[in-house]
PDB file of N, CA and C in Angstrom:
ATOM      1  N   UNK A   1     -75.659  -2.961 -29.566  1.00  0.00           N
ATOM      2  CA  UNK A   1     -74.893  -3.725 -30.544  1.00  0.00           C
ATOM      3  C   UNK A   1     -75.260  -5.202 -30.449  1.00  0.00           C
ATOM      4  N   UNK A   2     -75.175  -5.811 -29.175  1.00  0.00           N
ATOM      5  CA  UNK A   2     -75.869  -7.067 -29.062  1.00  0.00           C
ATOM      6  C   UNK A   2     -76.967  -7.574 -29.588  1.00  0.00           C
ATOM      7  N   UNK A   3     -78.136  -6.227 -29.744  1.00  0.00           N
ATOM      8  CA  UNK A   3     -79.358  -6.806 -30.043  1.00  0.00           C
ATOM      9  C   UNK A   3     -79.378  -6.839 -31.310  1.00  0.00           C
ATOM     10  N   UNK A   4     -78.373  -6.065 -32.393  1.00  0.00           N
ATOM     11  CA  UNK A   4     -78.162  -6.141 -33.793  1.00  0.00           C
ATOM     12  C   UNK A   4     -77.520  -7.303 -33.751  1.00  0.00           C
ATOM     13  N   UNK A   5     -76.267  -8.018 -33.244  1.00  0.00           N
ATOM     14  CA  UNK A   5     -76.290  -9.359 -33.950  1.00  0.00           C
ATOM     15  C   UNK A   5     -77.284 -10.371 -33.309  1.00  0.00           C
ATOM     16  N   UNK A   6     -77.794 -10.419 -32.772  1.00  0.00           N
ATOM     17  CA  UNK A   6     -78.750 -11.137 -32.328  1.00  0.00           C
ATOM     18  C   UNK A   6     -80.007 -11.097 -33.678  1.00  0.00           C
ATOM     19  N   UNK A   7     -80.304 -10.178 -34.178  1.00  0.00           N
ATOM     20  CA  UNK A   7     -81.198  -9.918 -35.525  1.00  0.00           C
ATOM     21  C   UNK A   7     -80.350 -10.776 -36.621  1.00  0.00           C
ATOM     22  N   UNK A   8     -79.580 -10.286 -36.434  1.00  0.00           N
ATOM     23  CA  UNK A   8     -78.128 -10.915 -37.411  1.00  0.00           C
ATOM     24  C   UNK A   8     -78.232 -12.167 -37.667  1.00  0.00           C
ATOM     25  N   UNK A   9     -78.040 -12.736 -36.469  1.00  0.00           N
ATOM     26  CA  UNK A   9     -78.070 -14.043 -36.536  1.00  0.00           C
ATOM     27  C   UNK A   9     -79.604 -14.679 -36.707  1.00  0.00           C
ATOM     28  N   UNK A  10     -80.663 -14.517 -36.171  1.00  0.00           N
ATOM     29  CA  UNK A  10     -81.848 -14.796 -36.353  1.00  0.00           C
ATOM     30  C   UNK A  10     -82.255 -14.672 -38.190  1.00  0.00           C
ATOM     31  N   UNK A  11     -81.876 -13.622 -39.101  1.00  0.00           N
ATOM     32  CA  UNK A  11     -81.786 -13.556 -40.409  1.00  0.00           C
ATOM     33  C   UNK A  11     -81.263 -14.934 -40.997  1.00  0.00           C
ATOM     34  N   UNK A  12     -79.825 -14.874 -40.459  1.00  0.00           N
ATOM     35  CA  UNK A  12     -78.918 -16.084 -40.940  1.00  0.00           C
ATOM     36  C   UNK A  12     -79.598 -17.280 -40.785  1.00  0.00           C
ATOM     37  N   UNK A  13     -80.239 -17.647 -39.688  1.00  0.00           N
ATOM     38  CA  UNK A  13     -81.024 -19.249 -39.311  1.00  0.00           C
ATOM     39  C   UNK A  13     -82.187 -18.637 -40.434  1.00  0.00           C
ATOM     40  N   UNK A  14     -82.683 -17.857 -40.793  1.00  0.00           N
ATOM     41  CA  UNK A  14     -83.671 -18.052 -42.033  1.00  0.00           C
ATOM     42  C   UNK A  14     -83.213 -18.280 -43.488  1.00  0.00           C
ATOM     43  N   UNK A  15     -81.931 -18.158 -43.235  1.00  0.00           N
ATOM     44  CA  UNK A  15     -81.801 -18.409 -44.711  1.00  0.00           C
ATOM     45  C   UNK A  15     -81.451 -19.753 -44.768  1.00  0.00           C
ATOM     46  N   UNK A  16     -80.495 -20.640 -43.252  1.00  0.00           N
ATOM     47  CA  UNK A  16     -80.176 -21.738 -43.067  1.00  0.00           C
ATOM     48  C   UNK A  16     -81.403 -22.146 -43.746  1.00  0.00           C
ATOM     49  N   UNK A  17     -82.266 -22.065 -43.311  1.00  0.00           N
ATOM     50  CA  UNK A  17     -83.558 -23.149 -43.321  1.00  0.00           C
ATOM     51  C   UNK A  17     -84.621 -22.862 -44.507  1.00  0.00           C
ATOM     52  N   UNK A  18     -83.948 -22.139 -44.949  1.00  0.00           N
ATOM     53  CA  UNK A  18     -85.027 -21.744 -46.136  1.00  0.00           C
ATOM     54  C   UNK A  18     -83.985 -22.787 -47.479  1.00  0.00           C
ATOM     55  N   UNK A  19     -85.157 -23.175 -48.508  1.00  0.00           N
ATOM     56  CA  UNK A  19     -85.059 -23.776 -49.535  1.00  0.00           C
ATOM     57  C   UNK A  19     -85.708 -23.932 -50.920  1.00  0.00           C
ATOM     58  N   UNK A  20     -85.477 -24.220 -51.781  1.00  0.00           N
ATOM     59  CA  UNK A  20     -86.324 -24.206 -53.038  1.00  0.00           C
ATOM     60  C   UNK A  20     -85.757 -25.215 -54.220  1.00  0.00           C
ATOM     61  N   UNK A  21     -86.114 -25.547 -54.760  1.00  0.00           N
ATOM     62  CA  UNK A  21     -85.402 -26.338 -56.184  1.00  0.00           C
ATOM     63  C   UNK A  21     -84.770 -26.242 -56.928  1.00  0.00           C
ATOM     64  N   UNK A  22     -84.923 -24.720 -57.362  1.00  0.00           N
ATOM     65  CA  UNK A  22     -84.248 -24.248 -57.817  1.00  0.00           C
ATOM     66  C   UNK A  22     -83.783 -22.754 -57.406  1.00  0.00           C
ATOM     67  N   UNK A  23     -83.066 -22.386 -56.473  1.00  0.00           N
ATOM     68  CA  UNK A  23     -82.877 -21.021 -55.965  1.00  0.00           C
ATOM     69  C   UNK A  23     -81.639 -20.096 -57.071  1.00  0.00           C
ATOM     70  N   UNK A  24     -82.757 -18.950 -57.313  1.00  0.00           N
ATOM     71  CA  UNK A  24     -81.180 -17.907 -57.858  1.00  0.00           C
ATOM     72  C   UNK A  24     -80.714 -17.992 -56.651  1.00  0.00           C
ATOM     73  N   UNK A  25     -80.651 -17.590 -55.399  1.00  0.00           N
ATOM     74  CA  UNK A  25     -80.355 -17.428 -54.532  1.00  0.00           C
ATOM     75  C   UNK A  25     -79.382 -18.757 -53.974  1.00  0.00           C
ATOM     76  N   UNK A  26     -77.976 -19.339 -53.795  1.00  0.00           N
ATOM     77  CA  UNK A  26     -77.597 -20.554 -53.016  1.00  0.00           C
ATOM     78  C   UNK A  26     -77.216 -19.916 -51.603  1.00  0.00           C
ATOM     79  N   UNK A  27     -76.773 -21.238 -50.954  1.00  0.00           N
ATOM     80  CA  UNK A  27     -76.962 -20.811 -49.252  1.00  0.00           C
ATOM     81  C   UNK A  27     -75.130 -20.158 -49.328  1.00  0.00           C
ATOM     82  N   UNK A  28     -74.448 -20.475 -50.556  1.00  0.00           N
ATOM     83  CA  UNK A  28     -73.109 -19.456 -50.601  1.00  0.00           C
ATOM     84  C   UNK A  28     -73.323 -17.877 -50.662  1.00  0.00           C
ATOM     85  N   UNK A  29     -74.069 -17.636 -51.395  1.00  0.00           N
ATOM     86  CA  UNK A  29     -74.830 -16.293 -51.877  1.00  0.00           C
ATOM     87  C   UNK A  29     -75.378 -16.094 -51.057  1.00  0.00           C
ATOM     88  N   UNK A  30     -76.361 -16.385 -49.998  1.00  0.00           N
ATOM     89  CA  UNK A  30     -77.031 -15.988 -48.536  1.00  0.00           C
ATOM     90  C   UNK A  30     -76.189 -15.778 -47.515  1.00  0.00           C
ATOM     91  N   UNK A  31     -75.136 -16.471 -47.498  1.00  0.00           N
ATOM     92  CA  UNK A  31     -73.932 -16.607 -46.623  1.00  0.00           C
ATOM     93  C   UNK A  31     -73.148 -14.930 -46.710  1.00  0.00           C
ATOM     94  N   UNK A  32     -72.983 -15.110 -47.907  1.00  0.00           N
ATOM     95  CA  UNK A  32     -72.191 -13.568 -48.216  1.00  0.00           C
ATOM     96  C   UNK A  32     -72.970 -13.022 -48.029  1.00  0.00           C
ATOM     97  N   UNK A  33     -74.299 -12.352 -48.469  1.00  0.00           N
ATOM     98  CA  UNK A  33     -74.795 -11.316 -48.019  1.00  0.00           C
ATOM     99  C   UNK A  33     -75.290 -10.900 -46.331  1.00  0.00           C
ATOM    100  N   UNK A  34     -75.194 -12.048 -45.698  1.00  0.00           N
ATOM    101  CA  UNK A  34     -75.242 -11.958 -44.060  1.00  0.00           C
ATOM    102  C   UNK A  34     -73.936 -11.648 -43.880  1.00  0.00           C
ATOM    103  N   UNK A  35     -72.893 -11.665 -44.338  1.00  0.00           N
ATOM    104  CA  UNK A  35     -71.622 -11.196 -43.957  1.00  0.00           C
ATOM    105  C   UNK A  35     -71.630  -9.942 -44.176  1.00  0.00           C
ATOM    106  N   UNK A  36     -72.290  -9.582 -45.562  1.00  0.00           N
ATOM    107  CA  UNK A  36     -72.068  -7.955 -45.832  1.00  0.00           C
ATOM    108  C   UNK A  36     -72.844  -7.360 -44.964  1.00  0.00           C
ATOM    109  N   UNK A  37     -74.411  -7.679 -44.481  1.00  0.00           N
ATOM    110  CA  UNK A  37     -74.982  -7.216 -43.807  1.00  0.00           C
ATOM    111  C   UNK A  37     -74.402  -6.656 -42.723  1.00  0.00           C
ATOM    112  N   UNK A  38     -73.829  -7.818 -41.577  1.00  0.00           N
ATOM    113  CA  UNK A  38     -73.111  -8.048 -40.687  1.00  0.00           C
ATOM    114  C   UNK A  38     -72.255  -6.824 -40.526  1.00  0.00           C
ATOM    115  N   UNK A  39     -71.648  -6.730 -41.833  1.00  0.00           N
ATOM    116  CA  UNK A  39     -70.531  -5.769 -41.602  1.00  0.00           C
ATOM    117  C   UNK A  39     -70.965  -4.300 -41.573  1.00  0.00           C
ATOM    118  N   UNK A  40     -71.871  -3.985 -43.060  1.00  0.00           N
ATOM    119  CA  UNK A  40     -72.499  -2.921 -42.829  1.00  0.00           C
ATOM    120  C   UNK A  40     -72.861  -2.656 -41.400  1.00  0.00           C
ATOM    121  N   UNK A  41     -73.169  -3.534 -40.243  1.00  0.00           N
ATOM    122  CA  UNK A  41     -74.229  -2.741 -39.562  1.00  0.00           C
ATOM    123  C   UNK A  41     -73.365  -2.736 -38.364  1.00  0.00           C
ATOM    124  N   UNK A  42     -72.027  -3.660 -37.806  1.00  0.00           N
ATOM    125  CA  UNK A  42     -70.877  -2.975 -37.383  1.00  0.00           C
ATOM    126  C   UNK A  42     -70.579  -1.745 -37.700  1.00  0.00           C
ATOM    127  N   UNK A  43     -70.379  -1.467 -38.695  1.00  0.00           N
ATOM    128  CA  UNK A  43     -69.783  -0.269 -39.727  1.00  0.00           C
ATOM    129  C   UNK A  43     -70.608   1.262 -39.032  1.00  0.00           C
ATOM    130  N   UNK A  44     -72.169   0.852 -39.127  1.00  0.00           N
ATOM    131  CA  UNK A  44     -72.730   1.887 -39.117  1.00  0.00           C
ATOM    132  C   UNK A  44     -72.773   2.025 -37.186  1.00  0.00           C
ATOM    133  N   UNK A  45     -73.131   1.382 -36.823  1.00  0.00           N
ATOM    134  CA  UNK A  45     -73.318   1.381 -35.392  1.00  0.00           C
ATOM    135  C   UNK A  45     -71.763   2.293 -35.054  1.00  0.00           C
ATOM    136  N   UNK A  46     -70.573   1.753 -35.154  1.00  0.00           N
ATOM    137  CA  UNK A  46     -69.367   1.860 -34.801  1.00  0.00           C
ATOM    138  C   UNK A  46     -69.186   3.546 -35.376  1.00  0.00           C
ATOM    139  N   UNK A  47     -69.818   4.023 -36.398  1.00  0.00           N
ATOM    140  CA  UNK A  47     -69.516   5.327 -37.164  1.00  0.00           C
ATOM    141  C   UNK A  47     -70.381   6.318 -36.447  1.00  0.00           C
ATOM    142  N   UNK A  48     -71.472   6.035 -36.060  1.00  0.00           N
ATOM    143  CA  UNK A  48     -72.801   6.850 -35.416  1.00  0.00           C
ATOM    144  C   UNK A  48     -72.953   5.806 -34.171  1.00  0.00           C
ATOM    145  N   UNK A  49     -72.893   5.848 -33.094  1.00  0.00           N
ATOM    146  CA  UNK A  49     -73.384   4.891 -32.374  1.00  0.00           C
ATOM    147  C   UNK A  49     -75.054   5.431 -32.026  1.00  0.00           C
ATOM    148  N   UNK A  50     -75.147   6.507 -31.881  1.00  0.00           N
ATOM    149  CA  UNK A  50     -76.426   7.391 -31.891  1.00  0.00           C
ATOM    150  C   UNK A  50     -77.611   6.767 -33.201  1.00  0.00           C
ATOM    151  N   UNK A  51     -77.103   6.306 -34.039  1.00  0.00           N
ATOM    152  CA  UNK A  51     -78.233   5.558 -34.787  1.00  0.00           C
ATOM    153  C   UNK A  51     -78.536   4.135 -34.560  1.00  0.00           C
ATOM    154  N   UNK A  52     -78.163   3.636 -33.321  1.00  0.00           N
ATOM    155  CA  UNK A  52     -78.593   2.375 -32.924  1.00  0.00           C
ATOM    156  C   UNK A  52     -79.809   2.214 -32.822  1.00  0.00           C
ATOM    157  N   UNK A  53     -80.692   2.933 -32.326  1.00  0.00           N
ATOM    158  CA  UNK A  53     -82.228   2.885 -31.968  1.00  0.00           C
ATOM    159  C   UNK A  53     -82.361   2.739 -33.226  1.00  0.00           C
ATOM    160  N   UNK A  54     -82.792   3.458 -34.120  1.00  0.00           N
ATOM    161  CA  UNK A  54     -83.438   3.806 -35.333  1.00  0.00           C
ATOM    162  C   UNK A  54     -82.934   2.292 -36.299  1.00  0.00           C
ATOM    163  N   UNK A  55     -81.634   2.228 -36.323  1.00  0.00           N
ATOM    164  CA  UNK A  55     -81.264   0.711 -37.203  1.00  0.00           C
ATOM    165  C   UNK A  55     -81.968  -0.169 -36.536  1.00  0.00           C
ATOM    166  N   UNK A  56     -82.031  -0.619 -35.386  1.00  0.00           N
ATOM    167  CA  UNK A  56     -82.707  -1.395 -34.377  1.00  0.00           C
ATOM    168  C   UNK A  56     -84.136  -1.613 -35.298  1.00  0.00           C
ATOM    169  N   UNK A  57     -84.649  -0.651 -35.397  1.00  0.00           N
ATOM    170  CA  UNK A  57     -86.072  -0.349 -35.742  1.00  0.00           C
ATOM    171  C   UNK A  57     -85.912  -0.907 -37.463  1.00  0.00           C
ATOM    172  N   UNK A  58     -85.222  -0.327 -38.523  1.00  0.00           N
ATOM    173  CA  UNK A  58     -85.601  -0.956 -39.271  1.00  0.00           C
ATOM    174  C   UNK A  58     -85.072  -2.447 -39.698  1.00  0.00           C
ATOM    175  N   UNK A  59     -83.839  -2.753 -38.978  1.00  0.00           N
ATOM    176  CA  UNK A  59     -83.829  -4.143 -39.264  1.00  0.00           C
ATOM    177  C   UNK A  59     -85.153  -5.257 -38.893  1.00  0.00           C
ATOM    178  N   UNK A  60     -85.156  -4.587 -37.471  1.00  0.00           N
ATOM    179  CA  UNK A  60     -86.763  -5.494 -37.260  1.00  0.00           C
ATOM    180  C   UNK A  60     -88.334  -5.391 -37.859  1.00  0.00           C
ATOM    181  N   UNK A  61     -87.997  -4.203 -38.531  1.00  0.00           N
ATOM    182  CA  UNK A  61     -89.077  -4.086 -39.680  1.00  0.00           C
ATOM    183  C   UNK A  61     -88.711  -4.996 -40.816  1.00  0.00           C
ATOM    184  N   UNK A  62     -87.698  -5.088 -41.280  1.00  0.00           N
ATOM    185  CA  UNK A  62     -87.243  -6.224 -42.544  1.00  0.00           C
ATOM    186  C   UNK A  62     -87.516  -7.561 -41.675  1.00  0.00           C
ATOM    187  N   UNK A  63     -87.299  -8.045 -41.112  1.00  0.00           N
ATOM    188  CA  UNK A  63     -86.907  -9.241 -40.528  1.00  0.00           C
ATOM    189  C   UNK A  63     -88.166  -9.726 -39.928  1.00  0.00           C
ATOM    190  N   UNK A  64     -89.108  -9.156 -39.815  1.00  0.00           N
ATOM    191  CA  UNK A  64     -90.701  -9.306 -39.689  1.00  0.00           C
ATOM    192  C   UNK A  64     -91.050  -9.616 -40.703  1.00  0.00           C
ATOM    193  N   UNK A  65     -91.054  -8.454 -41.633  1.00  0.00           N
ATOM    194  CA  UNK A  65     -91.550  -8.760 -42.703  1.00  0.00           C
ATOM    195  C   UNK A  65     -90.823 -10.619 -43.223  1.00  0.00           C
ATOM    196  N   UNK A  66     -89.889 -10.641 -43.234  1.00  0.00           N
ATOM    197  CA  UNK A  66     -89.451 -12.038 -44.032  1.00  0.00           C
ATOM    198  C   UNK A  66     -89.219 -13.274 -42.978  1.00  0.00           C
ATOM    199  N   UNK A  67     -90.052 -13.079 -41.892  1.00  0.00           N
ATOM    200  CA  UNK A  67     -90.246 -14.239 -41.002  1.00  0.00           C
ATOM    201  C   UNK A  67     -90.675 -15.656 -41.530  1.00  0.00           C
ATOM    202  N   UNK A  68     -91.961 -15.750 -42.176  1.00  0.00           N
ATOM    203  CA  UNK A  68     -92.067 -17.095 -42.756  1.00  0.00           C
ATOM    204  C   UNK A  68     -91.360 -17.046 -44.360  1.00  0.00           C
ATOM    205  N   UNK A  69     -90.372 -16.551 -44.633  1.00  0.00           N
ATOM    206  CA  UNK A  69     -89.757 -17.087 -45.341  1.00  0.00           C
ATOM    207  C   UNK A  69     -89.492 -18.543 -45.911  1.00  0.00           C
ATOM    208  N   UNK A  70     -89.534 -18.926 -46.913  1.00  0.00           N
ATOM    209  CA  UNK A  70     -89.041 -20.743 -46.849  1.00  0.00           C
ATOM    210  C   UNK A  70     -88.241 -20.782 -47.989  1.00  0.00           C
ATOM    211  N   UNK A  71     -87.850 -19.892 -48.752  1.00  0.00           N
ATOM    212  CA  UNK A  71     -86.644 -19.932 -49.801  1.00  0.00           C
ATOM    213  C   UNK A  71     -85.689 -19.347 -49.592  1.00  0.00           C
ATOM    214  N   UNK A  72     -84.246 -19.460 -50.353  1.00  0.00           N
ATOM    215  CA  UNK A  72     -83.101 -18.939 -50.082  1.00  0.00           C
ATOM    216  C   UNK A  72     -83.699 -17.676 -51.361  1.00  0.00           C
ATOM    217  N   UNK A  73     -84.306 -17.267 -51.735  1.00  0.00           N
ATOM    218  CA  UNK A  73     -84.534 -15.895 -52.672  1.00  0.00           C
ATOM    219  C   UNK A  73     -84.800 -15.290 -51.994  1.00  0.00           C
ATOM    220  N   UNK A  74     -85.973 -15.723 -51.132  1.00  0.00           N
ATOM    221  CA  UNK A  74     -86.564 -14.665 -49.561  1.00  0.00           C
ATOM    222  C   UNK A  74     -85.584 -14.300 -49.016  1.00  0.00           C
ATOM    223  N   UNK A  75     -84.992 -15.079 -48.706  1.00  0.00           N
ATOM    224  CA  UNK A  75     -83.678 -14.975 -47.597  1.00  0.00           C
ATOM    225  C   UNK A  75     -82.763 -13.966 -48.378  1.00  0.00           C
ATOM    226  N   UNK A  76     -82.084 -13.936 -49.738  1.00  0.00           N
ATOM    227  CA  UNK A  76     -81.270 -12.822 -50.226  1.00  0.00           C
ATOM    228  C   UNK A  76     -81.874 -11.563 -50.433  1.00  0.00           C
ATOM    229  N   UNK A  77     -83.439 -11.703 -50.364  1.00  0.00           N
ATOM    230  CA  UNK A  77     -84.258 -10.104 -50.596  1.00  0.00           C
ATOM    231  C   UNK A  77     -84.097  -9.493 -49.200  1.00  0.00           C
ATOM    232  N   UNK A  78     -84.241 -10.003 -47.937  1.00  0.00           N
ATOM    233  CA  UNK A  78     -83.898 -10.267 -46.962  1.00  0.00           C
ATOM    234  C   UNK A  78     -82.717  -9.517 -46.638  1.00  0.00           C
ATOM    235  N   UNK A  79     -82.042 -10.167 -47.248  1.00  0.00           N
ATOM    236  CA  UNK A  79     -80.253  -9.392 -46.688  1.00  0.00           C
ATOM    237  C   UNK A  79     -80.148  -8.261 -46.946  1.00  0.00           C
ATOM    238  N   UNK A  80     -81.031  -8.328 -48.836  1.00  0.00           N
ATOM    239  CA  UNK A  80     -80.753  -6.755 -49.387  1.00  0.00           C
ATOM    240  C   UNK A  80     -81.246  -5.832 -49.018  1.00  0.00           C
ATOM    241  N   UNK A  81     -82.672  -6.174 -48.140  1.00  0.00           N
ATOM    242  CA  UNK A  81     -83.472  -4.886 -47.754  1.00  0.00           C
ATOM    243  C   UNK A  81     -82.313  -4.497 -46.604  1.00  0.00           C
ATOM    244  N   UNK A  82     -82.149  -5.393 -45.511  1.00  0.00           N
ATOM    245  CA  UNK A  82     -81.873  -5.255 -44.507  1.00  0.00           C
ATOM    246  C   UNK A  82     -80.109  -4.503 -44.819  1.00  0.00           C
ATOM    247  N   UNK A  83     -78.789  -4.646 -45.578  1.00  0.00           N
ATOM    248  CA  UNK A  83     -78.453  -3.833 -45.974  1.00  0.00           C
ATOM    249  C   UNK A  83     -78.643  -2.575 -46.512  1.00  0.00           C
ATOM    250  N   UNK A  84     -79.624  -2.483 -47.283  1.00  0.00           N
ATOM    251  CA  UNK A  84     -79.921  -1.103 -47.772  1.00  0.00           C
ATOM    252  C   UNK A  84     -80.957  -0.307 -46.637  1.00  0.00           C
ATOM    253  N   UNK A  85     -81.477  -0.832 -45.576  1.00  0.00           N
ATOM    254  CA  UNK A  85     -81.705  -0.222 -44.340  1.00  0.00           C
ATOM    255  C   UNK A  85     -80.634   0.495 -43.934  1.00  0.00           C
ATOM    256  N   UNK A  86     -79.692  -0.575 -43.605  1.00  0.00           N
ATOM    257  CA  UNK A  86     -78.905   0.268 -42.505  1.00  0.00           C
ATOM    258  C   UNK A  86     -77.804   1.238 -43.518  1.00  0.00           C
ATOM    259  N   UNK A  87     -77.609   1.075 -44.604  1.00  0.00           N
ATOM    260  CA  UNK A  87     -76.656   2.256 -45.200  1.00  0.00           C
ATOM    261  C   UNK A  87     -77.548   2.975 -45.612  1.00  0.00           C
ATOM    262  N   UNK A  88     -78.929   3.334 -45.556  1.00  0.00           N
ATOM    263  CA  UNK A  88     -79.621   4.126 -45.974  1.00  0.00           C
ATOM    264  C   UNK A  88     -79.626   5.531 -44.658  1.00  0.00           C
TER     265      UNK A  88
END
């Protein structure tokens, strides 16, 4: 569980720091979806604890993938993969 918010939070400092001129994406809208994330993946851990490995695995497949990120759009594609990981 630790090492999921630890991903958690490492997501969140990418969206902190990500920017653009004009973002669909604002850092309110990045904010919420790290919350939903967040929760989803409480949710799922807490329901199955037995799928920890495997979530483990694809959050850090999303979160690779959107490492050099530098916009808050990256950052909400970001949340969404990484939600629809773990309720998948």
């Amino acid at each position: 569980m630790r090492k999921f918010l630890l991903v958690g939070v490492g997501v969140a400092m990418l969206a902190a720091s990500a920017c653009s001129k004009a973002p669909e994406c604002t850092q309110e809208i990045a904010a919420k979806k790290a919350q939903e994330m967040t929760a989803a993946l409480q949710e799922a851990i807490t329901k199955d604890p037995s799928k920890a490995a495997d979530l483990t695995a694809k959050v850090q497949a999303v979160t690779t993938k959107y490492q050099g990120a530098t916009t808050l759009d990256e950052a909400c594609k970001a949340y969404d993969e990484l939600t629809a990981a773990i309720k998948g």
